[in-house]
PDBML (XML) file of the C-alpha atoms, coordinates in Angstrom:
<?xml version="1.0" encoding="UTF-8" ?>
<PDBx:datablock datablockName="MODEL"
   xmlns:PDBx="http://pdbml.pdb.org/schema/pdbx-v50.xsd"
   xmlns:xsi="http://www.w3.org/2001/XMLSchema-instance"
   xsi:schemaLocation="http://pdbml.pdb.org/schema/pdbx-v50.xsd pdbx-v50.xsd">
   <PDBx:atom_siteCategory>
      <PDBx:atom_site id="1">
         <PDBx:B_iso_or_equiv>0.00</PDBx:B_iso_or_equiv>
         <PDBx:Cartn_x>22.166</PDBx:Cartn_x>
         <PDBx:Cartn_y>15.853</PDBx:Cartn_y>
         <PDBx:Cartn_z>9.215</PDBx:Cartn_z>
         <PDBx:auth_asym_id>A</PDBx:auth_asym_id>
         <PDBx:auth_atom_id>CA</PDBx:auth_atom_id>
         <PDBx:auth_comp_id>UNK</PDBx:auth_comp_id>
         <PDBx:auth_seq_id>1</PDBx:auth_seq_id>
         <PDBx:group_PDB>ATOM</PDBx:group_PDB>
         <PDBx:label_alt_id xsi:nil="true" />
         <PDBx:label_asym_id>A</PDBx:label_asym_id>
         <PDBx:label_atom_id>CA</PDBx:label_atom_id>
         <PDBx:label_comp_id>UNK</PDBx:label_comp_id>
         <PDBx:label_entity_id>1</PDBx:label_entity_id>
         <PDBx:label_seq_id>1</PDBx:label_seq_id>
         <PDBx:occupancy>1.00</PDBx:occupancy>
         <PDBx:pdbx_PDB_model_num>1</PDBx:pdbx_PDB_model_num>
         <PDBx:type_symbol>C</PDBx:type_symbol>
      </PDBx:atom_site>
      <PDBx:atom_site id="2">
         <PDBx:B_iso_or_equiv>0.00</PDBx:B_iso_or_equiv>
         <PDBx:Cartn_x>19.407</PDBx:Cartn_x>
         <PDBx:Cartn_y>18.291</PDBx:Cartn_y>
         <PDBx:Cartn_z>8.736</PDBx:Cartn_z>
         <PDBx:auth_asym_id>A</PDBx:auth_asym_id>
         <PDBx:auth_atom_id>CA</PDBx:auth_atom_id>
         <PDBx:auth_comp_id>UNK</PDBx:auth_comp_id>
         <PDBx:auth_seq_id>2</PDBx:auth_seq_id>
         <PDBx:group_PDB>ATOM</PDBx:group_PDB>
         <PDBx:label_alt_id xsi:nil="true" />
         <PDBx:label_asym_id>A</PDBx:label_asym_id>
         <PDBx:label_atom_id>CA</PDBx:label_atom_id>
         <PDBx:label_comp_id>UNK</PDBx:label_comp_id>
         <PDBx:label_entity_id>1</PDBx:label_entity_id>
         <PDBx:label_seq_id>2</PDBx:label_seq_id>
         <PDBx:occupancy>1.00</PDBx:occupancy>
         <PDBx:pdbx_PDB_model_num>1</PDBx:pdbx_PDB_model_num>
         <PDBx:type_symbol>C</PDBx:type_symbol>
      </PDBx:atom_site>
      <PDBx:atom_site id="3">
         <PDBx:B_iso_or_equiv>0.00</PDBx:B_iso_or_equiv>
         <PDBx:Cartn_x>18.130</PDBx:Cartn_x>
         <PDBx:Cartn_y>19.452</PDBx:Cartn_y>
         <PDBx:Cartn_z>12.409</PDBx:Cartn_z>
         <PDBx:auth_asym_id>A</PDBx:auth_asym_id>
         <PDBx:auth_atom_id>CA</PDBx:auth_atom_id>
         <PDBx:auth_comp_id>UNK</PDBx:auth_comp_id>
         <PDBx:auth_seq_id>3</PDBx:auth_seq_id>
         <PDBx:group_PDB>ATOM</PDBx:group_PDB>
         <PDBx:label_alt_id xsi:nil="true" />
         <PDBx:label_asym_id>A</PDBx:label_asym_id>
         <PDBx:label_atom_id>CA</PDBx:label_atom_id>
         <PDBx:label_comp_id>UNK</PDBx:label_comp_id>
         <PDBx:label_entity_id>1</PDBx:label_entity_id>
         <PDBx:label_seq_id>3</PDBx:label_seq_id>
         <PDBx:occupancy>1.00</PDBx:occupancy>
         <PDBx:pdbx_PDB_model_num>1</PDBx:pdbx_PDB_model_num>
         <PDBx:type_symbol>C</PDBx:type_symbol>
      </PDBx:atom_site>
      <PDBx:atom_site id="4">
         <PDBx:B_iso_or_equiv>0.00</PDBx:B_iso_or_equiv>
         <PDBx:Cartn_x>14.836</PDBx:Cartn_x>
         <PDBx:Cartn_y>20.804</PDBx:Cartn_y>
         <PDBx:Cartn_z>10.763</PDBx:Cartn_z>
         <PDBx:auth_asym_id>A</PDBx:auth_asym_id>
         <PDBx:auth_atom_id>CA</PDBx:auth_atom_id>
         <PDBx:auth_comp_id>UNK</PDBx:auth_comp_id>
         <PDBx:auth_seq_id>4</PDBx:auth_seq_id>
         <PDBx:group_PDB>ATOM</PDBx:group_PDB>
         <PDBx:label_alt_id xsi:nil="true" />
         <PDBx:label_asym_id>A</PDBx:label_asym_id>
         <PDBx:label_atom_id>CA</PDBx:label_atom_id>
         <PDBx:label_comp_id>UNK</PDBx:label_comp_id>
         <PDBx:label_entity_id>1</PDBx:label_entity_id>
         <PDBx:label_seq_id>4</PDBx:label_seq_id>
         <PDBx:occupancy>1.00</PDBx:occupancy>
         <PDBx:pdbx_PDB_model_num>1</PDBx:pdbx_PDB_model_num>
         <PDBx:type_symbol>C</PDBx:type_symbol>
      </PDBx:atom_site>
      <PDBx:atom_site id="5">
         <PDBx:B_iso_or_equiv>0.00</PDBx:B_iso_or_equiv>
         <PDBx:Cartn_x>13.915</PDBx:Cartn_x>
         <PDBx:Cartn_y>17.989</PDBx:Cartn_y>
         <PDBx:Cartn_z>8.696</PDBx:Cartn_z>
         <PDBx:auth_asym_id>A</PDBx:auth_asym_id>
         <PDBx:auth_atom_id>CA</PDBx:auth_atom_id>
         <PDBx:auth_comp_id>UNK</PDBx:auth_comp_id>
         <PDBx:auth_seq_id>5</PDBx:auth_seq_id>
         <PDBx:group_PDB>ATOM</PDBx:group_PDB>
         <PDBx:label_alt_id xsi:nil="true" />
         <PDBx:label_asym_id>A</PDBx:label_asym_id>
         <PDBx:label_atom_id>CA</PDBx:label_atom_id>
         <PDBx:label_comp_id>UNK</PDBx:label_comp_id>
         <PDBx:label_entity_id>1</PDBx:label_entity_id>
         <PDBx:label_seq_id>5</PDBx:label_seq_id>
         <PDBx:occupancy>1.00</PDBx:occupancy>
         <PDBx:pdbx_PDB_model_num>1</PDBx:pdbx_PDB_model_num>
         <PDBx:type_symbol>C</PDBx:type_symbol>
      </PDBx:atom_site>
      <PDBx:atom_site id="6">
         <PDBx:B_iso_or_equiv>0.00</PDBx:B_iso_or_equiv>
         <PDBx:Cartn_x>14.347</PDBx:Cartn_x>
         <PDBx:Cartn_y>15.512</PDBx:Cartn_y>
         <PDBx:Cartn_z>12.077</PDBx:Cartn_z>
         <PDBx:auth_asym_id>A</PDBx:auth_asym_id>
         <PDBx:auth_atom_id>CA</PDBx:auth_atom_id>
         <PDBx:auth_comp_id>UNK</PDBx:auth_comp_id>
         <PDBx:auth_seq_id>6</PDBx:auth_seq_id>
         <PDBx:group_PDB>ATOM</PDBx:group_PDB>
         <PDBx:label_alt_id xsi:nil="true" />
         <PDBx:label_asym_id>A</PDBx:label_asym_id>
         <PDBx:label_atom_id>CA</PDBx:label_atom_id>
         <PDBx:label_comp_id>UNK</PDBx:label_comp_id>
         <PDBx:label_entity_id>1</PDBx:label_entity_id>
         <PDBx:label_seq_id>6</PDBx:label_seq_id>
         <PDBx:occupancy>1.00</PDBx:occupancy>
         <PDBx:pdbx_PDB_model_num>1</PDBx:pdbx_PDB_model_num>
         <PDBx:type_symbol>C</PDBx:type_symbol>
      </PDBx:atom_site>
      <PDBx:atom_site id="7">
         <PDBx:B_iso_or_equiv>0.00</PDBx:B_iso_or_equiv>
         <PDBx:Cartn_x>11.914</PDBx:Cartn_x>
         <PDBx:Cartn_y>17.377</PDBx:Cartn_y>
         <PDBx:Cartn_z>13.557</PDBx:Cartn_z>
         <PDBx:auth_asym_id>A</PDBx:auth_asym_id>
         <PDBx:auth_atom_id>CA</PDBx:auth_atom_id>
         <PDBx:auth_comp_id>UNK</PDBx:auth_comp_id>
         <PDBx:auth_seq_id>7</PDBx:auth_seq_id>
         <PDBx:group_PDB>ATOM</PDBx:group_PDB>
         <PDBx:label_alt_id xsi:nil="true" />
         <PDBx:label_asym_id>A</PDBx:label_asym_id>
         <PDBx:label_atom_id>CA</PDBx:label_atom_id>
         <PDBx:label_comp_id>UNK</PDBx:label_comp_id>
         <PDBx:label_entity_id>1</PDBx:label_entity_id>
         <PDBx:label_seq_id>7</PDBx:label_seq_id>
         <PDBx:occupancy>1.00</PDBx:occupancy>
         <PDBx:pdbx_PDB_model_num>1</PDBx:pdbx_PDB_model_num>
         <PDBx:type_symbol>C</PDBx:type_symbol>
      </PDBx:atom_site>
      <PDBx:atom_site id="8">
         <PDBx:B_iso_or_equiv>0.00</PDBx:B_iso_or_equiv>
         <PDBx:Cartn_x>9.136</PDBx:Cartn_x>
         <PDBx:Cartn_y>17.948</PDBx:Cartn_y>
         <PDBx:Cartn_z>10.756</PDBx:Cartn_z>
         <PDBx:auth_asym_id>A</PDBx:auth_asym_id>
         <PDBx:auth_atom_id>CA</PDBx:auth_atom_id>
         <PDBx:auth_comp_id>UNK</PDBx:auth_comp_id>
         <PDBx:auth_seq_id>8</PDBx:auth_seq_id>
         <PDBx:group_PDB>ATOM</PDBx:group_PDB>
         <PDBx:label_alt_id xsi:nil="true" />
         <PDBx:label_asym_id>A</PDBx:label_asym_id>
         <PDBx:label_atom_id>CA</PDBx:label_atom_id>
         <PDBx:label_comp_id>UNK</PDBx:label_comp_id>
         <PDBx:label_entity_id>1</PDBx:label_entity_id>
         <PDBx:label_seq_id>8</PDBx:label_seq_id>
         <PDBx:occupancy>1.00</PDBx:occupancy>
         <PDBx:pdbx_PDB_model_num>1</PDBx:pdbx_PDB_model_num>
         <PDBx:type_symbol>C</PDBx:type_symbol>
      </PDBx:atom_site>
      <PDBx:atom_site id="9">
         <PDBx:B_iso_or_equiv>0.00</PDBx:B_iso_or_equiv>
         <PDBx:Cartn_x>9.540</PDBx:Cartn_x>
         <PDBx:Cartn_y>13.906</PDBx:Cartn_y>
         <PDBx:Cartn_z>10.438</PDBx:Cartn_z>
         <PDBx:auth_asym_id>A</PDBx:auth_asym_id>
         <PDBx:auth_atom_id>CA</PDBx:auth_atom_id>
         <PDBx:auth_comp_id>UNK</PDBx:auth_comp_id>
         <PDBx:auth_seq_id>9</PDBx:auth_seq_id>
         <PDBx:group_PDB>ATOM</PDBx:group_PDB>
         <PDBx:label_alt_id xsi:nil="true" />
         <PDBx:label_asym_id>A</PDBx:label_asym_id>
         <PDBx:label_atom_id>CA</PDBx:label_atom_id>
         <PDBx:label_comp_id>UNK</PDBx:label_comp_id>
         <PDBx:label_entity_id>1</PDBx:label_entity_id>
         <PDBx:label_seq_id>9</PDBx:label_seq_id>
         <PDBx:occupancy>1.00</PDBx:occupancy>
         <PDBx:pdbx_PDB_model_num>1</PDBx:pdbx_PDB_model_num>
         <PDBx:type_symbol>C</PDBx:type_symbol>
      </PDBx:atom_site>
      <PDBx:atom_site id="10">
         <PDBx:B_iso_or_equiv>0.00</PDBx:B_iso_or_equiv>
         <PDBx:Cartn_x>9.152</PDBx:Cartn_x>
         <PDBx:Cartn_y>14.032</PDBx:Cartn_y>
         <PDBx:Cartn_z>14.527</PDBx:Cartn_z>
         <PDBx:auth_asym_id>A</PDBx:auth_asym_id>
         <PDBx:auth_atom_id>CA</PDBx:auth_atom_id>
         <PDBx:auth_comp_id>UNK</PDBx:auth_comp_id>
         <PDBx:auth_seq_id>10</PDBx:auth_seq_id>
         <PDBx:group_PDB>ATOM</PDBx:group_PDB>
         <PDBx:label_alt_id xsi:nil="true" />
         <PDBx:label_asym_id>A</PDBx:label_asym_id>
         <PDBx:label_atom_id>CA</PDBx:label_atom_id>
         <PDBx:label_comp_id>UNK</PDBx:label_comp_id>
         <PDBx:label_entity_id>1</PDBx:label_entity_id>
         <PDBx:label_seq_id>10</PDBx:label_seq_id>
         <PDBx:occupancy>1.00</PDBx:occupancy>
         <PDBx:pdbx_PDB_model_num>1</PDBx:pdbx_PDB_model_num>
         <PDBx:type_symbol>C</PDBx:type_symbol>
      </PDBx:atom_site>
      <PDBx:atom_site id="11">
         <PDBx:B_iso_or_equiv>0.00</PDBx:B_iso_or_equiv>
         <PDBx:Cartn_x>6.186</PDBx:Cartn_x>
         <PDBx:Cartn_y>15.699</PDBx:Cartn_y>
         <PDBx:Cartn_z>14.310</PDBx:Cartn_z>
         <PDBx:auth_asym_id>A</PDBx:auth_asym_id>
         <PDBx:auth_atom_id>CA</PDBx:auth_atom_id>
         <PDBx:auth_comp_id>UNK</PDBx:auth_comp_id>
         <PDBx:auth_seq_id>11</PDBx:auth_seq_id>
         <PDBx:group_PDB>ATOM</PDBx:group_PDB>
         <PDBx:label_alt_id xsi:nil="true" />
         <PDBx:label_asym_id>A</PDBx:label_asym_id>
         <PDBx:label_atom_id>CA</PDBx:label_atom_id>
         <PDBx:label_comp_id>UNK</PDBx:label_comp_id>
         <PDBx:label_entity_id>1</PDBx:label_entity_id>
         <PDBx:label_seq_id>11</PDBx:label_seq_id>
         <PDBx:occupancy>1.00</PDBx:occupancy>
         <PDBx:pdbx_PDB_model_num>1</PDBx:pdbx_PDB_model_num>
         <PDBx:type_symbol>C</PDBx:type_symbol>
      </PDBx:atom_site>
      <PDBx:atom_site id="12">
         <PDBx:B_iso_or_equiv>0.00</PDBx:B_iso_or_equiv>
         <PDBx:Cartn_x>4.891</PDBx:Cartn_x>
         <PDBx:Cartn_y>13.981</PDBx:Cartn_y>
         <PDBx:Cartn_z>11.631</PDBx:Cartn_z>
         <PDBx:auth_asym_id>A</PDBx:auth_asym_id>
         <PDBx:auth_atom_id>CA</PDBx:auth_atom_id>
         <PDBx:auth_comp_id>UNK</PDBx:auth_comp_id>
         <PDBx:auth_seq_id>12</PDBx:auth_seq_id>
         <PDBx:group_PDB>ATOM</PDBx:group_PDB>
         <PDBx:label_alt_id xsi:nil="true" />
         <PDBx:label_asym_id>A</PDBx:label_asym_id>
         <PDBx:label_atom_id>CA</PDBx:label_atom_id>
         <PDBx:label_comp_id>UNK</PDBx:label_comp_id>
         <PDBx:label_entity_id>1</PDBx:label_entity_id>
         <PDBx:label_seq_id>12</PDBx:label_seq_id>
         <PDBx:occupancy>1.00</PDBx:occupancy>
         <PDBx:pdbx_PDB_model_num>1</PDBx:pdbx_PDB_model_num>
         <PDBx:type_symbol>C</PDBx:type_symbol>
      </PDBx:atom_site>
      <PDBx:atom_site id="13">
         <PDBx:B_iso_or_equiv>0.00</PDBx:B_iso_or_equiv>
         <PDBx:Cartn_x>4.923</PDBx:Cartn_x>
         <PDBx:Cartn_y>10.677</PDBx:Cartn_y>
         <PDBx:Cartn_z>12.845</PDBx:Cartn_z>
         <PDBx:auth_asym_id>A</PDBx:auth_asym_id>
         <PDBx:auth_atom_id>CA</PDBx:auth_atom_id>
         <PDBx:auth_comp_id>UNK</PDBx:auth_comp_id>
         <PDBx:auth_seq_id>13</PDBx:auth_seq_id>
         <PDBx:group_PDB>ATOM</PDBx:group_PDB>
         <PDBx:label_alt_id xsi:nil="true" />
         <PDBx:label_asym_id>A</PDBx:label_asym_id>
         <PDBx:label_atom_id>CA</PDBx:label_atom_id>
         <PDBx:label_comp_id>UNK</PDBx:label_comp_id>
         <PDBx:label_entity_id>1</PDBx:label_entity_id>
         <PDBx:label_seq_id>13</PDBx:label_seq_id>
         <PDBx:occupancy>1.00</PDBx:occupancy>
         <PDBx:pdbx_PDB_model_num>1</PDBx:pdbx_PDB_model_num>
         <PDBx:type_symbol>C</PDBx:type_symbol>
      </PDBx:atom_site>
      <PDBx:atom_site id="14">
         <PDBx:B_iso_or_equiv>0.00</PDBx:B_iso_or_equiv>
         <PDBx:Cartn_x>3.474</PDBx:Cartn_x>
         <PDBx:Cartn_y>12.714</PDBx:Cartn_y>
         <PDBx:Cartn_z>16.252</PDBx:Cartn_z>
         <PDBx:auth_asym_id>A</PDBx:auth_asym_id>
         <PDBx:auth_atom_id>CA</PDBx:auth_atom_id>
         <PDBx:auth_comp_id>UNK</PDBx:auth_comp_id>
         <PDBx:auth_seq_id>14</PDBx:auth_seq_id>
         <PDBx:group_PDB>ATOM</PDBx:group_PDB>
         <PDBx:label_alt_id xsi:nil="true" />
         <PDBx:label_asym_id>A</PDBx:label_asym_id>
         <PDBx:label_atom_id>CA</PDBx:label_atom_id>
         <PDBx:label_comp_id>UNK</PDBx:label_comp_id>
         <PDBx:label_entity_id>1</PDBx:label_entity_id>
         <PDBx:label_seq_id>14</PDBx:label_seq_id>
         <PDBx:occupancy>1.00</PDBx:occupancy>
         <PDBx:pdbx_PDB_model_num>1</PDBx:pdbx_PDB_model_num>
         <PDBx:type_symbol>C</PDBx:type_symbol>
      </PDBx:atom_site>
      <PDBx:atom_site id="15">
         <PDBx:B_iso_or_equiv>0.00</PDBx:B_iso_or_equiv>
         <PDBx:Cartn_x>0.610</PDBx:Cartn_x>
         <PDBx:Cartn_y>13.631</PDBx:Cartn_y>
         <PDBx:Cartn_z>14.225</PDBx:Cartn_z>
         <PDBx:auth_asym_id>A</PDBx:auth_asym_id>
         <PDBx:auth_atom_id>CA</PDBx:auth_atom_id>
         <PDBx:auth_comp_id>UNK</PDBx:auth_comp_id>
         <PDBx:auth_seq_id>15</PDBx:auth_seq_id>
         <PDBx:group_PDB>ATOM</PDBx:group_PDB>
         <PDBx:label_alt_id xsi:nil="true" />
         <PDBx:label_asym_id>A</PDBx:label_asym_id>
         <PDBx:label_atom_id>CA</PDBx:label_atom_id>
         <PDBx:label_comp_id>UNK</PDBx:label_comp_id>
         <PDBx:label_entity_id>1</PDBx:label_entity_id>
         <PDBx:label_seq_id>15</PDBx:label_seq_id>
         <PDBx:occupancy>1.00</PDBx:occupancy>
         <PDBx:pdbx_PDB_model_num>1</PDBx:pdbx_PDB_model_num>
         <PDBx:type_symbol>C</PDBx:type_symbol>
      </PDBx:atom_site>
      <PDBx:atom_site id="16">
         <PDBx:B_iso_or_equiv>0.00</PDBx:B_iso_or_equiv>
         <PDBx:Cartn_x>0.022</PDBx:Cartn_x>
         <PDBx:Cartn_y>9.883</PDBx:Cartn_y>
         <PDBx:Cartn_z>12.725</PDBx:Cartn_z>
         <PDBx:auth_asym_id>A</PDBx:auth_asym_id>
         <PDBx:auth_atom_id>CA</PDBx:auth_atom_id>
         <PDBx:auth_comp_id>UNK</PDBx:auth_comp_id>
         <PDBx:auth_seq_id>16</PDBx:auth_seq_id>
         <PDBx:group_PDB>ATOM</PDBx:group_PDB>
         <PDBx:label_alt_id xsi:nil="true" />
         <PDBx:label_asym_id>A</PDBx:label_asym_id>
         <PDBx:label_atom_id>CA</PDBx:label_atom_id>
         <PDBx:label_comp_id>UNK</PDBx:label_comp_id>
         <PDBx:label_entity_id>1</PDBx:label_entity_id>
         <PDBx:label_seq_id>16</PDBx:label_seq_id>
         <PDBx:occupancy>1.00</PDBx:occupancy>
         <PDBx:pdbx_PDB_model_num>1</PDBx:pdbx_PDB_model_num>
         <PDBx:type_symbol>C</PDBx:type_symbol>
      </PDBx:atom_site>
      <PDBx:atom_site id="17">
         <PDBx:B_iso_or_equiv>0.00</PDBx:B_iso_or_equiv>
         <PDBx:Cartn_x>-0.316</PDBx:Cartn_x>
         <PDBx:Cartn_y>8.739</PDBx:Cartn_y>
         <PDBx:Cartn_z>16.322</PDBx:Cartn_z>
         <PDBx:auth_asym_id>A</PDBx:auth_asym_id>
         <PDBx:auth_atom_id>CA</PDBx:auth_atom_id>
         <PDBx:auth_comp_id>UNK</PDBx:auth_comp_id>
         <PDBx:auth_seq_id>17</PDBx:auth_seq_id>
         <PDBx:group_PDB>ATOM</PDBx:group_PDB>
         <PDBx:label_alt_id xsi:nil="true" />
         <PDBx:label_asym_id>A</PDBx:label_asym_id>
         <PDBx:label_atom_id>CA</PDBx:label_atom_id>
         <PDBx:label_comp_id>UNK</PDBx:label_comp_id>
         <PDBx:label_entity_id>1</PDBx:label_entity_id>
         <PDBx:label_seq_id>17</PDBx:label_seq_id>
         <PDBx:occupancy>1.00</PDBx:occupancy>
         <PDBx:pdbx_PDB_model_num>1</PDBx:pdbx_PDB_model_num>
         <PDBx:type_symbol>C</PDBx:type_symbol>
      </PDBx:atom_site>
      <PDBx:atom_site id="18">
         <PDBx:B_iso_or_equiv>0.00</PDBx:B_iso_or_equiv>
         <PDBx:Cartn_x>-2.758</PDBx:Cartn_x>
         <PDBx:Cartn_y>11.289</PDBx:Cartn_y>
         <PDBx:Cartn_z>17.378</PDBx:Cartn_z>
         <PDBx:auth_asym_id>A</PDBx:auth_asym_id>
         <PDBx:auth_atom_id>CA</PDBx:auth_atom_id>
         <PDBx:auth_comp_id>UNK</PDBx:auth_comp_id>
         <PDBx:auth_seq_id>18</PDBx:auth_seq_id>
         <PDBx:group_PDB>ATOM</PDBx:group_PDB>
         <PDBx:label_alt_id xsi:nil="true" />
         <PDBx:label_asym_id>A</PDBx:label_asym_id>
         <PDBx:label_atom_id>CA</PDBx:label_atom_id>
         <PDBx:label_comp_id>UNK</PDBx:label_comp_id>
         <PDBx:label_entity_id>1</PDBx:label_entity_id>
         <PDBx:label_seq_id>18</PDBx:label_seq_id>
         <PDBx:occupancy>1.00</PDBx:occupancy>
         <PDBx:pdbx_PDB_model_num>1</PDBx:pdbx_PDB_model_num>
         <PDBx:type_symbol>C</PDBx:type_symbol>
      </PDBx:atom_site>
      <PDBx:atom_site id="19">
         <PDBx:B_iso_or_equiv>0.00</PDBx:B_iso_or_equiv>
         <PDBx:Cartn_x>-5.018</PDBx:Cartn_x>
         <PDBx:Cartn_y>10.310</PDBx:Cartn_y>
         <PDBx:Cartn_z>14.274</PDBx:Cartn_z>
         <PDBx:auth_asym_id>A</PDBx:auth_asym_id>
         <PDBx:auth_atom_id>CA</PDBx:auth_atom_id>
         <PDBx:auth_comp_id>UNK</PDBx:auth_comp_id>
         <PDBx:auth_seq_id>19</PDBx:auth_seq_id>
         <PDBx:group_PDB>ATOM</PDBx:group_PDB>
         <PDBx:label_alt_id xsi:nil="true" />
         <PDBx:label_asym_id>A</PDBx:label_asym_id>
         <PDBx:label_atom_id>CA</PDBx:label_atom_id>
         <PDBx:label_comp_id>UNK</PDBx:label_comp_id>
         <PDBx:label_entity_id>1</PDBx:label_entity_id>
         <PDBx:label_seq_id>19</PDBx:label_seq_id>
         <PDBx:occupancy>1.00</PDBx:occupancy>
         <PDBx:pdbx_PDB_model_num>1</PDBx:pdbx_PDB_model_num>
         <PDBx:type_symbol>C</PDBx:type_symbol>
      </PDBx:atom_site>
      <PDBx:atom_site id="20">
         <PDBx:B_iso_or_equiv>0.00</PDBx:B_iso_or_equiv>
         <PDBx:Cartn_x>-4.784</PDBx:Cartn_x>
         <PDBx:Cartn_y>6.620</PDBx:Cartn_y>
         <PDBx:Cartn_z>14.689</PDBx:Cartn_z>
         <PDBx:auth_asym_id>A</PDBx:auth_asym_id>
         <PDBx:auth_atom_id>CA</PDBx:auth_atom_id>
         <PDBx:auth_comp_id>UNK</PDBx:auth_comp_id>
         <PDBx:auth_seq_id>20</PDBx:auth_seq_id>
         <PDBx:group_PDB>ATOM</PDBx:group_PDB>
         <PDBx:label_alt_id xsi:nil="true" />
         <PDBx:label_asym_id>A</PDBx:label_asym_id>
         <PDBx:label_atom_id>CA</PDBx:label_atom_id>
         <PDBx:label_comp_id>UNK</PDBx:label_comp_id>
         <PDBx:label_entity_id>1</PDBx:label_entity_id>
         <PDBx:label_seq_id>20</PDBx:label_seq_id>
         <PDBx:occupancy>1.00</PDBx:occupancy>
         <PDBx:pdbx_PDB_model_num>1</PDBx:pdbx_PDB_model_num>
         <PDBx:type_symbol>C</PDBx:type_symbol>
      </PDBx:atom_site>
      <PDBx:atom_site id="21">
         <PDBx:B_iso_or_equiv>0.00</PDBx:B_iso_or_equiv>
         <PDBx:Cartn_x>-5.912</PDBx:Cartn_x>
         <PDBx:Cartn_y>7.559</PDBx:Cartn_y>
         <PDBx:Cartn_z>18.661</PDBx:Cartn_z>
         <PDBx:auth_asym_id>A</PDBx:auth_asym_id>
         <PDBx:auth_atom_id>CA</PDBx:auth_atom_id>
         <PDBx:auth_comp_id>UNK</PDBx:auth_comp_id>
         <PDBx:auth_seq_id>21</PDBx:auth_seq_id>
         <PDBx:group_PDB>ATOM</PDBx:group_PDB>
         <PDBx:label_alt_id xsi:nil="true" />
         <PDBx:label_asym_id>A</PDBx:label_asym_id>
         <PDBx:label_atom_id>CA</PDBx:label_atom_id>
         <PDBx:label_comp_id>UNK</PDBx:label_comp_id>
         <PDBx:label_entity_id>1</PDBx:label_entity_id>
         <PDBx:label_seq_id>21</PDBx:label_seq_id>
         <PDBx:occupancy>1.00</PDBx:occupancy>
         <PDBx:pdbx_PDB_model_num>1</PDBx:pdbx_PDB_model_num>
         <PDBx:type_symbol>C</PDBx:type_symbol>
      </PDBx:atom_site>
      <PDBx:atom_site id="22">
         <PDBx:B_iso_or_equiv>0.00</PDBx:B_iso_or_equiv>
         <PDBx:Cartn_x>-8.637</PDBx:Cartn_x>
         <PDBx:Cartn_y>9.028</PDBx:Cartn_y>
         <PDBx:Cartn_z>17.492</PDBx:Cartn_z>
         <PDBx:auth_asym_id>A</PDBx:auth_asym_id>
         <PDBx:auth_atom_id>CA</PDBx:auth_atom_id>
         <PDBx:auth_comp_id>UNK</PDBx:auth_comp_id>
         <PDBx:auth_seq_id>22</PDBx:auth_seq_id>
         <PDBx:group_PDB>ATOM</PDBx:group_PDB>
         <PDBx:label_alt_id xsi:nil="true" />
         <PDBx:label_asym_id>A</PDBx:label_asym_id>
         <PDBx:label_atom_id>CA</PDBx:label_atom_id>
         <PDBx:label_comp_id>UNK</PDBx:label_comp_id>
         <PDBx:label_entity_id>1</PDBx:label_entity_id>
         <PDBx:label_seq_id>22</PDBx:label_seq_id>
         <PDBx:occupancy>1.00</PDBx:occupancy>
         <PDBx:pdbx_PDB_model_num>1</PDBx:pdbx_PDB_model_num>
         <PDBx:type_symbol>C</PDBx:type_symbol>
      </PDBx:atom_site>
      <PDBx:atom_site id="23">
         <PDBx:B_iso_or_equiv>0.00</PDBx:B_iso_or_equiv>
         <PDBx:Cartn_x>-10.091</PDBx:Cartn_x>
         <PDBx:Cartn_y>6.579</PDBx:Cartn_y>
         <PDBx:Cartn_z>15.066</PDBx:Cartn_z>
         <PDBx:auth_asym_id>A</PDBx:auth_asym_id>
         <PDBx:auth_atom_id>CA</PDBx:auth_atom_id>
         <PDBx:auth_comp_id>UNK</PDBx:auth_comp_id>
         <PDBx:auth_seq_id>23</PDBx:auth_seq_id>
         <PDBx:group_PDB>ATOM</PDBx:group_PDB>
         <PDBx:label_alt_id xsi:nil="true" />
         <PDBx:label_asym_id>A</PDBx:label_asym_id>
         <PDBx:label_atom_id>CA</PDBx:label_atom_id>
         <PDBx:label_comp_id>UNK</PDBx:label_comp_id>
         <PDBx:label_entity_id>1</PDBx:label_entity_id>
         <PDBx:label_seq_id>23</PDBx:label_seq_id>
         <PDBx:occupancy>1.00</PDBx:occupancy>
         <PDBx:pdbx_PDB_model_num>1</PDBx:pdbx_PDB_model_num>
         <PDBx:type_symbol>C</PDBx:type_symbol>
      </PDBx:atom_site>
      <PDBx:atom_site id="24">
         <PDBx:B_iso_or_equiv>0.00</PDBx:B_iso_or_equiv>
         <PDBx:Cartn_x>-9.963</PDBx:Cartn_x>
         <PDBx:Cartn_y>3.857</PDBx:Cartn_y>
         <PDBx:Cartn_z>18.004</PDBx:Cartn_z>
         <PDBx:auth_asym_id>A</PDBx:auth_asym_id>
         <PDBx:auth_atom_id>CA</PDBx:auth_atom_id>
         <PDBx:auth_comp_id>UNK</PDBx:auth_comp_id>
         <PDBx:auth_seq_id>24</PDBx:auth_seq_id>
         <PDBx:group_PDB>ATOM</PDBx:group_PDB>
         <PDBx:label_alt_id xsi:nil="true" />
         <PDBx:label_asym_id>A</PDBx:label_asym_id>
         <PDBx:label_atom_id>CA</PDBx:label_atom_id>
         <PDBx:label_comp_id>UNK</PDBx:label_comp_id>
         <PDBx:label_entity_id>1</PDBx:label_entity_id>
         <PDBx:label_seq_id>24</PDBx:label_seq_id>
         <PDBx:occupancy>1.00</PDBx:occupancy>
         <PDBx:pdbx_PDB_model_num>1</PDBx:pdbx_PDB_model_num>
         <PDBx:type_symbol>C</PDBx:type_symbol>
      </PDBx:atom_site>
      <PDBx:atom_site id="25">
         <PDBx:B_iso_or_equiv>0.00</PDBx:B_iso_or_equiv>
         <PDBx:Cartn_x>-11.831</PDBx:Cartn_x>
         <PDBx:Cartn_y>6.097</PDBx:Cartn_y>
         <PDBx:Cartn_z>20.311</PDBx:Cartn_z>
         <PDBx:auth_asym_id>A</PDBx:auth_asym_id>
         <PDBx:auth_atom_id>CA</PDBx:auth_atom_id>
         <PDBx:auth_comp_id>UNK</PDBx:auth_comp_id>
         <PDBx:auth_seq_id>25</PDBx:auth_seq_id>
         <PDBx:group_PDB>ATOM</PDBx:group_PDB>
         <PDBx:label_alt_id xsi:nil="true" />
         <PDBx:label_asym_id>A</PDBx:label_asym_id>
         <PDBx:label_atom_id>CA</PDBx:label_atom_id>
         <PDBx:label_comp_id>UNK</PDBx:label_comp_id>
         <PDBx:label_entity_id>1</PDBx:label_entity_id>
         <PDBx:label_seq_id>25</PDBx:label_seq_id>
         <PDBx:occupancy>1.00</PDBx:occupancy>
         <PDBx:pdbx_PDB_model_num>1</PDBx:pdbx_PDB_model_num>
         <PDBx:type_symbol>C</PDBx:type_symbol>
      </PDBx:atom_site>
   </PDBx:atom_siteCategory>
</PDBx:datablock>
């Protein structure tokens, strides 16, 4: 496994959820 590409795809799908958040608001 590849530590640093599990945590770009962490904070990918981080960011994802922080845009979806703020097209509800």
């Amino acid at each position: 496994q590849d530590a640093a590409a599990e945590l770009e795809k962490k904070y990918a799908e981080a960011g994802s959820t922080a845009a979806v958040d703020d097209e509800l608001a």
